[in-house]
N, C-alpha and C. Protein backbone atom coordinates (compact mmCIF):
# COMPACT_ATOMS: atom_id res chain seq x y z
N UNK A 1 -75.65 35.83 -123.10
CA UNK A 1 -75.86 34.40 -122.98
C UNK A 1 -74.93 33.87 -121.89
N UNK A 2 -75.34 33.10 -121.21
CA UNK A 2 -74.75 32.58 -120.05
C UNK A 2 -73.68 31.29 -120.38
N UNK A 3 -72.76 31.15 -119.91
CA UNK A 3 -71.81 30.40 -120.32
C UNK A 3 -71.71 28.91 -119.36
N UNK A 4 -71.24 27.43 -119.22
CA UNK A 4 -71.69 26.57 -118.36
C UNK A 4 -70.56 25.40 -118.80
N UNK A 5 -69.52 25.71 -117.98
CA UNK A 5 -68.64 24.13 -118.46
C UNK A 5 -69.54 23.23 -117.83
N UNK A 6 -69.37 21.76 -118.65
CA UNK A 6 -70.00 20.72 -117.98
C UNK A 6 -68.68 19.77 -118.02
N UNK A 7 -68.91 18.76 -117.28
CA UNK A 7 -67.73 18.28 -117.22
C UNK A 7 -67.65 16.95 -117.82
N UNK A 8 -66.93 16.34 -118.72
CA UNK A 8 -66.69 15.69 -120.12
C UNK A 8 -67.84 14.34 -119.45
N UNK A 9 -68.68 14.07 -120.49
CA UNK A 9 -69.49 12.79 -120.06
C UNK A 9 -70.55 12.99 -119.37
N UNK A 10 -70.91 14.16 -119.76
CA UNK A 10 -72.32 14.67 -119.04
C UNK A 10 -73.17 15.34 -120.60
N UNK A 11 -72.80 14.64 -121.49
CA UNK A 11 -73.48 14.93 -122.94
C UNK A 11 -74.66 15.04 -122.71
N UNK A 12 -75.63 14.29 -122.11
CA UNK A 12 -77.00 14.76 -122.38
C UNK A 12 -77.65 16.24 -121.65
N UNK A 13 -76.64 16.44 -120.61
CA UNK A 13 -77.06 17.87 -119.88
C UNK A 13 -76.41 19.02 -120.87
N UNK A 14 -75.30 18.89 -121.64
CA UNK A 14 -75.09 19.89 -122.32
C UNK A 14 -75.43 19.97 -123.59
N UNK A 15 -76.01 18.96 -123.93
CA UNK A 15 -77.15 18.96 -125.58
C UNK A 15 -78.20 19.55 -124.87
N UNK A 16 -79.06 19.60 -123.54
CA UNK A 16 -80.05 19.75 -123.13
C UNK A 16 -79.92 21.84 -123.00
N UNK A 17 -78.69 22.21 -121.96
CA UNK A 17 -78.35 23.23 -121.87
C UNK A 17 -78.56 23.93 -123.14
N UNK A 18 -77.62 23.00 -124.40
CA UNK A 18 -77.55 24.29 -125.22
C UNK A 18 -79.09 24.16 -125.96
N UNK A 19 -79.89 22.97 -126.23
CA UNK A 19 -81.27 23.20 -126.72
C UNK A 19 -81.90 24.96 -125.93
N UNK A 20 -81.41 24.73 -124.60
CA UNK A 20 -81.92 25.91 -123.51
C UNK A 20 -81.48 27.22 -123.99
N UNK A 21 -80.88 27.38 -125.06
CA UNK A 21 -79.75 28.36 -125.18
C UNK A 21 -78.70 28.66 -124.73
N UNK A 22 -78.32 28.04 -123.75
CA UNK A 22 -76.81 28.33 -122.68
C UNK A 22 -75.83 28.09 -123.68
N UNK A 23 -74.77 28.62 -123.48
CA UNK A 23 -73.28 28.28 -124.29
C UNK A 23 -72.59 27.20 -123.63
N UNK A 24 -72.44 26.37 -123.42
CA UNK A 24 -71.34 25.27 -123.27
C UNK A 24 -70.61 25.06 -123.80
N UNK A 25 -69.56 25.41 -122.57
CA UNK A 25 -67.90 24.43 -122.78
C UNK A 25 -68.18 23.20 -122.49
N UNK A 26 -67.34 22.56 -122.83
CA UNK A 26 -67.03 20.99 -122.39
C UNK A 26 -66.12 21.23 -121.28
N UNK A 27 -65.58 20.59 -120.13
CA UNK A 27 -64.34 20.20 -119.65
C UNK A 27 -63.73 19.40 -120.19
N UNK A 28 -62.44 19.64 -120.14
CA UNK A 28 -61.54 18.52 -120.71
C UNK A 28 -61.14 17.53 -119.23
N UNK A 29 -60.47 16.36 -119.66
CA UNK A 29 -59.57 15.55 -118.76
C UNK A 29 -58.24 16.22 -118.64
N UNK A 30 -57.99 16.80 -119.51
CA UNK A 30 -56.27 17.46 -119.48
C UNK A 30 -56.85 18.65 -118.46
N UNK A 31 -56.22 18.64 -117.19
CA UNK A 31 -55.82 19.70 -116.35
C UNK A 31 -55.17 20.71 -116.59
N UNK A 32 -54.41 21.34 -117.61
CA UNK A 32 -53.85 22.29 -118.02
C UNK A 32 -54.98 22.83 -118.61
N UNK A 33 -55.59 22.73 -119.82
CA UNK A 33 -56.74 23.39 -120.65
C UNK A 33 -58.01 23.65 -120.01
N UNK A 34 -57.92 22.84 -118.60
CA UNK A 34 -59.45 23.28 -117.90
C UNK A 34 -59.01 24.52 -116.93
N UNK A 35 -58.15 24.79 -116.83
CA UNK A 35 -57.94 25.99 -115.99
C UNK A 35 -58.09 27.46 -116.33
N UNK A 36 -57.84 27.40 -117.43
CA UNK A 36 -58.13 29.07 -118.22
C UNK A 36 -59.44 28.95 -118.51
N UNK A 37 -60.15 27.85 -118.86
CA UNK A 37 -61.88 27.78 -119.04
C UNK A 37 -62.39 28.45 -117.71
N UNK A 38 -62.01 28.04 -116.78
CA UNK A 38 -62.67 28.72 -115.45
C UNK A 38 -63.28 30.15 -115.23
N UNK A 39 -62.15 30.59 -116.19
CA UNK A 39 -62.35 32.31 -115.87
C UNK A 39 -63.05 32.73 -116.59
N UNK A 40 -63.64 31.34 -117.99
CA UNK A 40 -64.71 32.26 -118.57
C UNK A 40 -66.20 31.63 -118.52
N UNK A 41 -66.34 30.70 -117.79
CA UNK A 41 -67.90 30.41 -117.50
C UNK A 41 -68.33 30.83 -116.15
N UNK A 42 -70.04 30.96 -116.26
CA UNK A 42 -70.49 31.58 -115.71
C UNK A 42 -70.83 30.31 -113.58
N UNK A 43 -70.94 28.96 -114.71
CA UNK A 43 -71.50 28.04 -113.83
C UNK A 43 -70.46 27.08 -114.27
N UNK A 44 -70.31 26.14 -113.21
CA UNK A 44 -69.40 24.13 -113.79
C UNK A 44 -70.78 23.76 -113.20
N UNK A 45 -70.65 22.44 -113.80
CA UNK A 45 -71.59 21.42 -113.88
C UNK A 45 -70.91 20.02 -113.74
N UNK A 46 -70.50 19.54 -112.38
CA UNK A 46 -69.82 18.18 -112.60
C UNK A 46 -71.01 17.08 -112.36
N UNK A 47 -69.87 15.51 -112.47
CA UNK A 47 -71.25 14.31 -112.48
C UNK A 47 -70.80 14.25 -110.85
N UNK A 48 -69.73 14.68 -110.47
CA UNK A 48 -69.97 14.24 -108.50
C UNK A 48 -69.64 13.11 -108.13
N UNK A 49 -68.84 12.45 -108.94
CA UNK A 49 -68.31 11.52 -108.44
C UNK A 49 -66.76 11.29 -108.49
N UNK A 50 -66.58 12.36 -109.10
CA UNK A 50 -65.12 12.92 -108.89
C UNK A 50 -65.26 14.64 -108.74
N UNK A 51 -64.83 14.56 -107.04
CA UNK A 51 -64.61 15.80 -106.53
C UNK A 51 -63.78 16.65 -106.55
N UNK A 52 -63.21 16.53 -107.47
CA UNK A 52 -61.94 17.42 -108.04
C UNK A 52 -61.48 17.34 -109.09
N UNK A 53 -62.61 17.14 -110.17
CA UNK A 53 -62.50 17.13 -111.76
C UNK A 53 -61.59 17.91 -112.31
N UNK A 54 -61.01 19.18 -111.49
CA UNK A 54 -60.24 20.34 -112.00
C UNK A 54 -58.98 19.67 -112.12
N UNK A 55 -58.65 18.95 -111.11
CA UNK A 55 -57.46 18.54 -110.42
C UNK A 55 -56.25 19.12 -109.72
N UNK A 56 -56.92 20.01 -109.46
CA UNK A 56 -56.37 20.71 -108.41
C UNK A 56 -57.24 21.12 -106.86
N UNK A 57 -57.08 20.63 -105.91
CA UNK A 57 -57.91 20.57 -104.63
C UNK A 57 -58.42 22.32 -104.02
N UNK A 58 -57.26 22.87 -104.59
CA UNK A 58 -57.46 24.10 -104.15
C UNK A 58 -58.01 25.32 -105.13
N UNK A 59 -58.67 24.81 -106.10
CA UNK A 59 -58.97 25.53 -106.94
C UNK A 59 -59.67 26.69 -107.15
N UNK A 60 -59.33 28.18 -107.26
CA UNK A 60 -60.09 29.35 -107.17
C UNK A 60 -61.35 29.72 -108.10
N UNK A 61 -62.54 29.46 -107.94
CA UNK A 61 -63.62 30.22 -109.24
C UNK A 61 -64.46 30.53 -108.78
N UNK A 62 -64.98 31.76 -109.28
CA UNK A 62 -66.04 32.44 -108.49
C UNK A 62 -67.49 31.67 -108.97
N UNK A 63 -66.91 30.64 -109.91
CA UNK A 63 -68.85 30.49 -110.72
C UNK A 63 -68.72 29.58 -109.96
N UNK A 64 -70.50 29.10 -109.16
CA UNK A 64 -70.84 28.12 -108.66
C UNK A 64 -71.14 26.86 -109.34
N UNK A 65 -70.99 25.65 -108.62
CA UNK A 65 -70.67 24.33 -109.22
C UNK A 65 -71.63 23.74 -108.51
N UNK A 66 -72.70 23.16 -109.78
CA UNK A 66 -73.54 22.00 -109.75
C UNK A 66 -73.21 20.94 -109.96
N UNK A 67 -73.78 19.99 -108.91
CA UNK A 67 -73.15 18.66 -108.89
C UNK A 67 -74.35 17.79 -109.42
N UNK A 68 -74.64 17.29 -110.76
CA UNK A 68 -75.54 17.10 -111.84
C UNK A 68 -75.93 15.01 -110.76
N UNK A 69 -75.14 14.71 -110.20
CA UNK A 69 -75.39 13.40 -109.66
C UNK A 69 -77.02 12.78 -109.58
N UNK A 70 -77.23 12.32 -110.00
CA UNK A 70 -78.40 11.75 -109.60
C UNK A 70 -79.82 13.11 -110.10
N UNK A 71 -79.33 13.91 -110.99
CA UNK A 71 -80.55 15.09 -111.38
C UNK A 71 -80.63 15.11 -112.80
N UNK A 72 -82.08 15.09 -113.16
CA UNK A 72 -82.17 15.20 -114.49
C UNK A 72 -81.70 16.35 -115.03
N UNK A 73 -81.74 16.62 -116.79
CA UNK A 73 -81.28 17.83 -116.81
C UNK A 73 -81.88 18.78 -116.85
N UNK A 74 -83.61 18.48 -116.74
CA UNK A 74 -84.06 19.81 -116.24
C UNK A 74 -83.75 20.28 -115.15
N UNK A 75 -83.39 19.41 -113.52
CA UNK A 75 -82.88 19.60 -112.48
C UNK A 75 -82.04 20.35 -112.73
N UNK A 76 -80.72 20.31 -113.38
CA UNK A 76 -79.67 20.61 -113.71
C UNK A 76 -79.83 22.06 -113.86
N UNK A 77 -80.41 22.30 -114.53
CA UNK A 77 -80.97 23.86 -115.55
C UNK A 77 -81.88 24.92 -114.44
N UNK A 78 -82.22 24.19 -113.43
CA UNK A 78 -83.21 24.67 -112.83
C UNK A 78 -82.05 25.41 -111.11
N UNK A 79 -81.03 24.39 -111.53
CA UNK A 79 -80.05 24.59 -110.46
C UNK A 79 -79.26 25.81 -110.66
N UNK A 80 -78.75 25.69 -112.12
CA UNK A 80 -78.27 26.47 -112.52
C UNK A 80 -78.74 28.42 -112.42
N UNK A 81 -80.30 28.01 -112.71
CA UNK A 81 -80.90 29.53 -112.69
C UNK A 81 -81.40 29.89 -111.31
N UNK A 82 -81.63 28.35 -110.32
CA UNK A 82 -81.08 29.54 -108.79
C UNK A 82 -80.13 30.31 -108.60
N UNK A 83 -78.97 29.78 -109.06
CA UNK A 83 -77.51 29.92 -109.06
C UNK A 83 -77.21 31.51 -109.69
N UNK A 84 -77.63 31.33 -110.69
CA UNK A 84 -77.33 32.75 -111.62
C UNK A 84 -78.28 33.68 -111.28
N UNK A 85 -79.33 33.64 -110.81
CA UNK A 85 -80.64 34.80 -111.04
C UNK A 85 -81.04 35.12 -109.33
């Protein structure tokens, strides 16, 4: 099963995800606890209007990051499985 932080306040894409089966994390606002999450999802999912949700500018992760702005969450899901597949 594929794993997918979303980033806090994007509830309807990650009720939608996990209806999809995906596992979702949440992101937190605390910058300390979102950093070890990194290493274990597959995809982030931010809303894009804060470009550095991590809070750190330089941040290392190999999973690619959808920027959910303005996309439904089938968009979202559909982004996601370019991404992964």
């Amino acid at each position: 099963m594929r794993k997918v932080g979303v980033e806090k306040g994007l509830s309807n894409i990650a009720d939608y995800l996990t209806r999809e089966g995906y596992s979702v994390e949440v992101l937190s606002e605390s910058i300390d606890k979102n950093i070890p999450k990194l290493k274990e999802v597959d995809v982030i999912v931010t809303a894009g209007y804060n470009t550095d949700m991590l809070g750190i500018s330089d941040t290392a992760t190999k999973a690619p990051v959808v920027n959910a702005r303005g996309l439904t969450p089938e968009e979202v899901k559909a982004q996601i499985e370019e991404r992964l597949f």
